[in-house]
Structure formats: C-alpha cells, structure tokens
C-alpha atoms as a PDB file:
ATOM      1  CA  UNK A   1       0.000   0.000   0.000  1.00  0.00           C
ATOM      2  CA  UNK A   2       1.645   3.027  -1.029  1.00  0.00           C
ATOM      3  CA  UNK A   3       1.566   6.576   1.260  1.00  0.00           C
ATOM      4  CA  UNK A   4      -1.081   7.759  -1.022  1.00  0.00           C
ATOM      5  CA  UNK A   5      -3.851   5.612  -0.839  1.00  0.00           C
ATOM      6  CA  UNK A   6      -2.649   5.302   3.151  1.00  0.00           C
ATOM      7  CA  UNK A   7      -3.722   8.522   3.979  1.00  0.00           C
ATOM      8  CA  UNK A   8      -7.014   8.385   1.539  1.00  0.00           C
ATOM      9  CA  UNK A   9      -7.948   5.697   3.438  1.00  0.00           C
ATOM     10  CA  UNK A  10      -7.458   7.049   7.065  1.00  0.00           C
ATOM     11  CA  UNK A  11      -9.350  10.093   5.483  1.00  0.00           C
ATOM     12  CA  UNK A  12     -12.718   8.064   5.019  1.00  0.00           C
ATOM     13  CA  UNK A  13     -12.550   6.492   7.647  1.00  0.00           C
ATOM     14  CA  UNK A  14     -11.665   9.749   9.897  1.00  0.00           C
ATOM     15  CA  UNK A  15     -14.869  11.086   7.765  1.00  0.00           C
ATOM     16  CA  UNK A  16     -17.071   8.587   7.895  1.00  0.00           C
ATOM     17  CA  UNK A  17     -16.795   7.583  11.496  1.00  0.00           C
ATOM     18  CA  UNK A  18     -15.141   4.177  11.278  1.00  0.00           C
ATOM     19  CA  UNK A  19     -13.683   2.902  14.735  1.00  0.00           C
ATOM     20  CA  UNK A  20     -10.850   0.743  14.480  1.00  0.00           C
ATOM     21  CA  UNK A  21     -12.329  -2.204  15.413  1.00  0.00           C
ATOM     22  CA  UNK A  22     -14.212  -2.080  12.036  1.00  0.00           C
ATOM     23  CA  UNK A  23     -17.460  -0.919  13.231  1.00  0.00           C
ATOM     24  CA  UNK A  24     -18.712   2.716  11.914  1.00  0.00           C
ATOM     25  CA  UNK A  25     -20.688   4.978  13.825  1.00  0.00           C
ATOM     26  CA  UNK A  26     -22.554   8.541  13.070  1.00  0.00           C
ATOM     27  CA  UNK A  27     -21.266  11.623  13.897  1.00  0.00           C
ATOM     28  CA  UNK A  28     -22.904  14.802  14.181  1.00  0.00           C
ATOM     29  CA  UNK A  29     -21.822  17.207  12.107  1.00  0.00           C
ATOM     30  CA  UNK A  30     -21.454  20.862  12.703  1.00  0.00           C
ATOM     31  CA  UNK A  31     -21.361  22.680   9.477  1.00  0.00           C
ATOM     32  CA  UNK A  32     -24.854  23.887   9.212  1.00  0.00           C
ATOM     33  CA  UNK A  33     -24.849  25.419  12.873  1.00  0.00           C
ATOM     34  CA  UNK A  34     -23.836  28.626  11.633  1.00  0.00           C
ATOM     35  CA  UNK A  35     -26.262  29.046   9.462  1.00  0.00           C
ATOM     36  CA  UNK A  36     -29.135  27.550  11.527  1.00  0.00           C
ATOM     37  CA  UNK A  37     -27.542  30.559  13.985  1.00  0.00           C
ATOM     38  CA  UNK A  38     -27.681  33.481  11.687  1.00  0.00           C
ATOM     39  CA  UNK A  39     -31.283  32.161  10.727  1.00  0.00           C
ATOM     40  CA  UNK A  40     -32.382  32.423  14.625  1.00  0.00           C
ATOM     41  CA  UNK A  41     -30.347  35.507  14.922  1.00  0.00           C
ATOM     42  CA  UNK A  42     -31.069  37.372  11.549  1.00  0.00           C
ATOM     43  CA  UNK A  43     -35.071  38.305  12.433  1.00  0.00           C
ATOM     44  CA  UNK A  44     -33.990  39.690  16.347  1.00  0.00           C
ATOM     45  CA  UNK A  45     -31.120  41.726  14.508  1.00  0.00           C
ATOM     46  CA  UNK A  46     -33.474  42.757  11.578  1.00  0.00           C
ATOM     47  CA  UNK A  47     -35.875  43.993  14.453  1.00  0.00           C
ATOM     48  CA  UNK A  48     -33.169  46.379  16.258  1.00  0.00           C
ATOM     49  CA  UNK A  49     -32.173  47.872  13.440  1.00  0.00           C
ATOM     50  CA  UNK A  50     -35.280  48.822  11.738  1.00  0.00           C
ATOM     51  CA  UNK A  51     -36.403  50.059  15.707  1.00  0.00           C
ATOM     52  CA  UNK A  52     -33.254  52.453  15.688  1.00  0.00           C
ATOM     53  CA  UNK A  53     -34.141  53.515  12.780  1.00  0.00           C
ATOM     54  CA  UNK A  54     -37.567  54.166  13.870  1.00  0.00           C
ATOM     55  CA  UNK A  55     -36.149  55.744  16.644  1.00  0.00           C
ATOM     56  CA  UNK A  56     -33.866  58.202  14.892  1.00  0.00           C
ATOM     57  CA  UNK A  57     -36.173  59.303  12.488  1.00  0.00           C
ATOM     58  CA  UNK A  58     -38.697  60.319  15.106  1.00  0.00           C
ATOM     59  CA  UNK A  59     -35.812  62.466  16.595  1.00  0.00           C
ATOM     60  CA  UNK A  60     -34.749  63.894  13.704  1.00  0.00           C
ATOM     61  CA  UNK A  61     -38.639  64.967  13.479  1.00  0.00           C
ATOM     62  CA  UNK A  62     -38.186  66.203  16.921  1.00  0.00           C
ATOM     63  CA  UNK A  63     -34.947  68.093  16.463  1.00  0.00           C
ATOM     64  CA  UNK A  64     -36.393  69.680  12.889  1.00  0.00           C
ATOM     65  CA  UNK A  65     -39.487  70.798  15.002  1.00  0.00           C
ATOM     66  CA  UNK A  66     -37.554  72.734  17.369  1.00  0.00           C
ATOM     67  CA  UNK A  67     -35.371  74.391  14.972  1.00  0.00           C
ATOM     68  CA  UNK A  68     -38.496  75.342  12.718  1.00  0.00           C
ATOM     69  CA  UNK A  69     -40.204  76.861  16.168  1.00  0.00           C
ATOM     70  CA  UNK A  70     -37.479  78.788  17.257  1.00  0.00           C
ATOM     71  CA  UNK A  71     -37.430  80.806  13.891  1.00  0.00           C
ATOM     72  CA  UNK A  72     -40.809  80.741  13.760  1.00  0.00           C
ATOM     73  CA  UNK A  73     -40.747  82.388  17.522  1.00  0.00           C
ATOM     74  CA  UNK A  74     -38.152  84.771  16.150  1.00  0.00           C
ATOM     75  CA  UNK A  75     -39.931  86.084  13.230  1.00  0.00           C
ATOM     76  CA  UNK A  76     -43.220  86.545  15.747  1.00  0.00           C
ATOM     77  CA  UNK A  77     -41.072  88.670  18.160  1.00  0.00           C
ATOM     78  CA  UNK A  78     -40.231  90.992  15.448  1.00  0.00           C
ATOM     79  CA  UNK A  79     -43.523  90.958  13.700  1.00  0.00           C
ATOM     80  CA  UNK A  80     -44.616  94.377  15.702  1.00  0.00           C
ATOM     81  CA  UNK A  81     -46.413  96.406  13.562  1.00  0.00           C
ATOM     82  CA  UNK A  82     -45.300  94.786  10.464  1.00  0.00           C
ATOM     83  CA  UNK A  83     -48.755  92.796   9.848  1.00  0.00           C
ATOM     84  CA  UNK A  84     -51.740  92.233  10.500  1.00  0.00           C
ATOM     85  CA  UNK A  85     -51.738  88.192  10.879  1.00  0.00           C
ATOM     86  CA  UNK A  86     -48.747  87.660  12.561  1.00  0.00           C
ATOM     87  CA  UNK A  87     -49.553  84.121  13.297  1.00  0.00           C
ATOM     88  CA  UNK A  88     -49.282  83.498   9.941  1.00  0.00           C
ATOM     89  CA  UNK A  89     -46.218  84.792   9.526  1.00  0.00           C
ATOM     90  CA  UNK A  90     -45.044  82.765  12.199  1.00  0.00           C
ATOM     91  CA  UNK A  91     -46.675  79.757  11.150  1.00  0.00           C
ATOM     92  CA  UNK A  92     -45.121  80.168   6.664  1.00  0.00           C
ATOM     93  CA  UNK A  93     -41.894  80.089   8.907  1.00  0.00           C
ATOM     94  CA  UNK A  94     -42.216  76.998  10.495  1.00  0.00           C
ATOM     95  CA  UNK A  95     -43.652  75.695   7.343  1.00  0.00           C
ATOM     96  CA  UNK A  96     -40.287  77.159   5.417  1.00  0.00           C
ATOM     97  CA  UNK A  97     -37.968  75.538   8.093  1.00  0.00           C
ATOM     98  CA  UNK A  98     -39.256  72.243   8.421  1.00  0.00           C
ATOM     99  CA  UNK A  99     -39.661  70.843   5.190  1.00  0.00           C
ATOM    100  CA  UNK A 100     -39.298  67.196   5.406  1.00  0.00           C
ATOM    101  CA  UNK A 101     -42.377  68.039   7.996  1.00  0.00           C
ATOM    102  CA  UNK A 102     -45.916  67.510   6.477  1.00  0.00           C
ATOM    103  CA  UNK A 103     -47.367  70.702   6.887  1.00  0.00           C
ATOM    104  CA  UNK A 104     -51.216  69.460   7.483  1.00  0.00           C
ATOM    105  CA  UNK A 105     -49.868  67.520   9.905  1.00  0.00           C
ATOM    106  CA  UNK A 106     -48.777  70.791  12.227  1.00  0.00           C
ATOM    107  CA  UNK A 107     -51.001  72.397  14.961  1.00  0.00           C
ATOM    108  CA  UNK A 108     -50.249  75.627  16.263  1.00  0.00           C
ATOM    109  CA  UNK A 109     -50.990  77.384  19.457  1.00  0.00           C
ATOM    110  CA  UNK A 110     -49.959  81.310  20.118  1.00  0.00           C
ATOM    111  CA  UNK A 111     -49.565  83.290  23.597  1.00  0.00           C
ATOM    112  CA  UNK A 112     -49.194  86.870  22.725  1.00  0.00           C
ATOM    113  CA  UNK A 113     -49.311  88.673  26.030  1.00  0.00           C
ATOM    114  CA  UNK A 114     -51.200  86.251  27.618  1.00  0.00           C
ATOM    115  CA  UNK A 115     -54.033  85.964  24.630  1.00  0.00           C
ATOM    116  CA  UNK A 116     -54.156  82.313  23.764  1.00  0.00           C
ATOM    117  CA  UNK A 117     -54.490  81.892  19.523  1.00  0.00           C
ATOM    118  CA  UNK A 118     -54.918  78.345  18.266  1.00  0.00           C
ATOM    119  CA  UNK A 119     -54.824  77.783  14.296  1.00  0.00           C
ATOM    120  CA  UNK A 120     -51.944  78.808  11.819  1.00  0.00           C
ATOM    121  CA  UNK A 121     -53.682  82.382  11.491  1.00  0.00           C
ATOM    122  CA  UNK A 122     -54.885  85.235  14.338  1.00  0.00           C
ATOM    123  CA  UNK A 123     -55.754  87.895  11.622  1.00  0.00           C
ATOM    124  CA  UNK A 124     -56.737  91.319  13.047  1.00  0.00           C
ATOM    125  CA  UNK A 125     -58.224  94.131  11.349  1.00  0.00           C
ATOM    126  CA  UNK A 126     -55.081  96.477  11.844  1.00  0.00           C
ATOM    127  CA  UNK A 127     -51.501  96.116  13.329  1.00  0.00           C
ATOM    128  CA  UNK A 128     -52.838  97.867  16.367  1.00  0.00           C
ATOM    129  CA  UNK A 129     -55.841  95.950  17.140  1.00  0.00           C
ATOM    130  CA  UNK A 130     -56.264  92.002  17.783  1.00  0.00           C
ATOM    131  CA  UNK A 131     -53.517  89.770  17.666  1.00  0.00           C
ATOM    132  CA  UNK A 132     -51.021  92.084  16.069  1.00  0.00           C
ATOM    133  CA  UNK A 133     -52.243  94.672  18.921  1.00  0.00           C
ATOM    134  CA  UNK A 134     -51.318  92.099  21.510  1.00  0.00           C
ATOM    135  CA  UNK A 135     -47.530  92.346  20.196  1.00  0.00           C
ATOM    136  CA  UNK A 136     -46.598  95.281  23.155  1.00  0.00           C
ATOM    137  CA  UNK A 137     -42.397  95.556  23.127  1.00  0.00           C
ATOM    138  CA  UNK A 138     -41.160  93.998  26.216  1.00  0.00           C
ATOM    139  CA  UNK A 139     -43.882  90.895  26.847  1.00  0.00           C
ATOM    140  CA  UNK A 140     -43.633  87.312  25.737  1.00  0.00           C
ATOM    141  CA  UNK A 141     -44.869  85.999  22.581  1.00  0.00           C
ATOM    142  CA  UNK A 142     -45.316  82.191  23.000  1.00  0.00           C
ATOM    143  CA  UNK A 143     -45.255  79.611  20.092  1.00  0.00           C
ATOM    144  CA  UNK A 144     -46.456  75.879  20.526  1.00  0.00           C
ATOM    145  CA  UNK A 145     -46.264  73.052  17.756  1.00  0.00           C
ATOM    146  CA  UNK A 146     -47.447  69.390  17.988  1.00  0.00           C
ATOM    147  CA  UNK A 147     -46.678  67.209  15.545  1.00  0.00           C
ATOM    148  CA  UNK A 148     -47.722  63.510  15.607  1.00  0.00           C
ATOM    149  CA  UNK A 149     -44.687  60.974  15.355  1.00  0.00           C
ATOM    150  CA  UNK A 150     -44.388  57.167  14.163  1.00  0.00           C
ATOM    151  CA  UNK A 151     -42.505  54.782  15.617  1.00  0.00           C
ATOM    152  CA  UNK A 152     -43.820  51.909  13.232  1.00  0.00           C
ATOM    153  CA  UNK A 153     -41.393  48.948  13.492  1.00  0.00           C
ATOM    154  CA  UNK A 154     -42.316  46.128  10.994  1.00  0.00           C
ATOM    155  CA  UNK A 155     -45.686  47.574  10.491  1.00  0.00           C
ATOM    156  CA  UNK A 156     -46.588  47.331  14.367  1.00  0.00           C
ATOM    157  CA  UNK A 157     -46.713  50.891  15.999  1.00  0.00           C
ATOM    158  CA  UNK A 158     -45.591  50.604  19.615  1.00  0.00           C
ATOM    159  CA  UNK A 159     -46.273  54.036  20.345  1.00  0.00           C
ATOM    160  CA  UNK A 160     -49.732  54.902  18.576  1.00  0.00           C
ATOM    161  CA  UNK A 161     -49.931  57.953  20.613  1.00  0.00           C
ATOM    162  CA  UNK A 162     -46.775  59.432  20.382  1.00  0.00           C
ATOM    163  CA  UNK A 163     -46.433  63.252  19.426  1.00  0.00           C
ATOM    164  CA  UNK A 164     -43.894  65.601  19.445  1.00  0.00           C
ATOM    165  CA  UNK A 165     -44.249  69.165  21.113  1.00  0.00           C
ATOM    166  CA  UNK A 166     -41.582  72.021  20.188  1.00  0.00           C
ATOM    167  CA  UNK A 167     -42.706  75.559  22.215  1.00  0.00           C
ATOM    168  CA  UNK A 168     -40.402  78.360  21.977  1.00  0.00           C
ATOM    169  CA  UNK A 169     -40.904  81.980  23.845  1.00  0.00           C
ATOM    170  CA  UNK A 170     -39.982  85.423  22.720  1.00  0.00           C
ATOM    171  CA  UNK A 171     -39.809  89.028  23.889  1.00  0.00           C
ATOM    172  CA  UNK A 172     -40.984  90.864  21.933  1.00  0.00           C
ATOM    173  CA  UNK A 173     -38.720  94.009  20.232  1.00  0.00           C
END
C-alpha cells in the first residue's frame, strides 16, 4: 500500500466515522450550525435595526421641530407692527424651516401677552388691534407646535400615541 492511498484511506474512515475495530458509527456534524444561527439571529437583529431607525427618524422629526419653532418664535417677536396676521407669519416660517415636515400635519398654538391663539392664522383688522395689537415691546410671545410621530417597526406601531411638542418663547422688540 503506497503513502497515497494510506492517507485516503485514514481520510474516510476519519470522515465517515469508522472505529478501528471495524465498526462505523454517526457523527454529528457541525457545518450547518452557523447558518441555523444566523437564521435564529437574523429576524432579532433585523428587528433592532429597523427600531433604531424608527427611533432616529422620530428624533430627527423632533430636532427639525424645534429648529423650525425657534425661527418661527423669532420672526413673531419681530412681527410688531409689520402685519396684520402675525400668526401666519409665524406659522409660513415653520412651514419654510421644516420641510421634510408635512405641513397638514402641524397644529399651532400662540400666547401673545397672555391671549391664547390656536390655528396657523390670528388675523386682526389692523396692526394695532387684535392679535397684532397684543404684540406690546417687552412681553412674551409664545409659540407651541405638535406634531404627531411614528414609531412603526415592521408595520406594528408601539407608540400609537406618540407626538412631538416644540414651544419656543420670545420678547418681543
């Protein structure tokens, strides 16, 4: 028997399980347990991910939001005498600054000296009178956005409630 077929044979029977008394015998093999893993593994993973993404793009709702209120505060607090629906103003604004933000999807509230407005307009007859009246240099102009967020995760939304809320105060010049 040369060398060759000497180790050819020790390799089958290595392989195959074959004591050396003669008899042969099963053995489990392994090389499907990583894949039977990953399989297990792969949905739970799949899951995570798709929830931090979930996650992050209700945040980056969030953090839009309170950007777009702040300028939308801004522009209110300098609004004096300038118009007559300063609300709206306020309100294009928000609309301008958030735009990956569906815009049906905002509501607005206004405190302008303690005069609650809610809607995307407070038009007054004059910039004296109404709403634009209630712009007095030196009090605080209030503005308050909701928007509703979705955490859906695989098409299950574990937070059906959920809804953002950006409010931003001004004095106003």
């Amino acid at each position: 028997m040369n060398s060759r077929s000497l180790s050819t044979s020790f390799f089958l029977r290595r392989r195959t399980g074959a004591s050396a008394r003669g008899g042969s015998r099963l053995l489990l093999r392994s090389e499907g347990g990583a894949i039977a893993e990953f399989a297990i593994i792969l949905p739970i993973m799949l899951l995570v991910v798709m929830g931090i993404y979930s996650f992050g793009s209700a945040m980056n709702s969030y953090v839009e939001l309170t950007g777009a209120v702040n300028i939308g505060a801004r522009l209110l607090a300098i609004s004096r005498g300038q118009t007559t629906d300063p609300c709206a103003a306020a309100a294009n604004a928000v609309y301008q600054a958030a735009p990956s933000l569906t815009d049906s999807n905002l509501s607005f509230s206004f405190d302008l000296d303690g005069n609650s407005f809610s809607g995307s307009s407070c038009s007054s007859s004059s910039t004296t009178t109404g709403a634009a009246g209630d712009l007095v240099q030196g009090t605080s102009a209030t503005v308050t956005v909701t928007y509703p967020c979705n955490l859906n995760v695989l098409g299950i939304d574990y937070v059906p409630s959920c809804t953002l809320q950006a409010e931003t105060t001004e004095l106003v010049q």
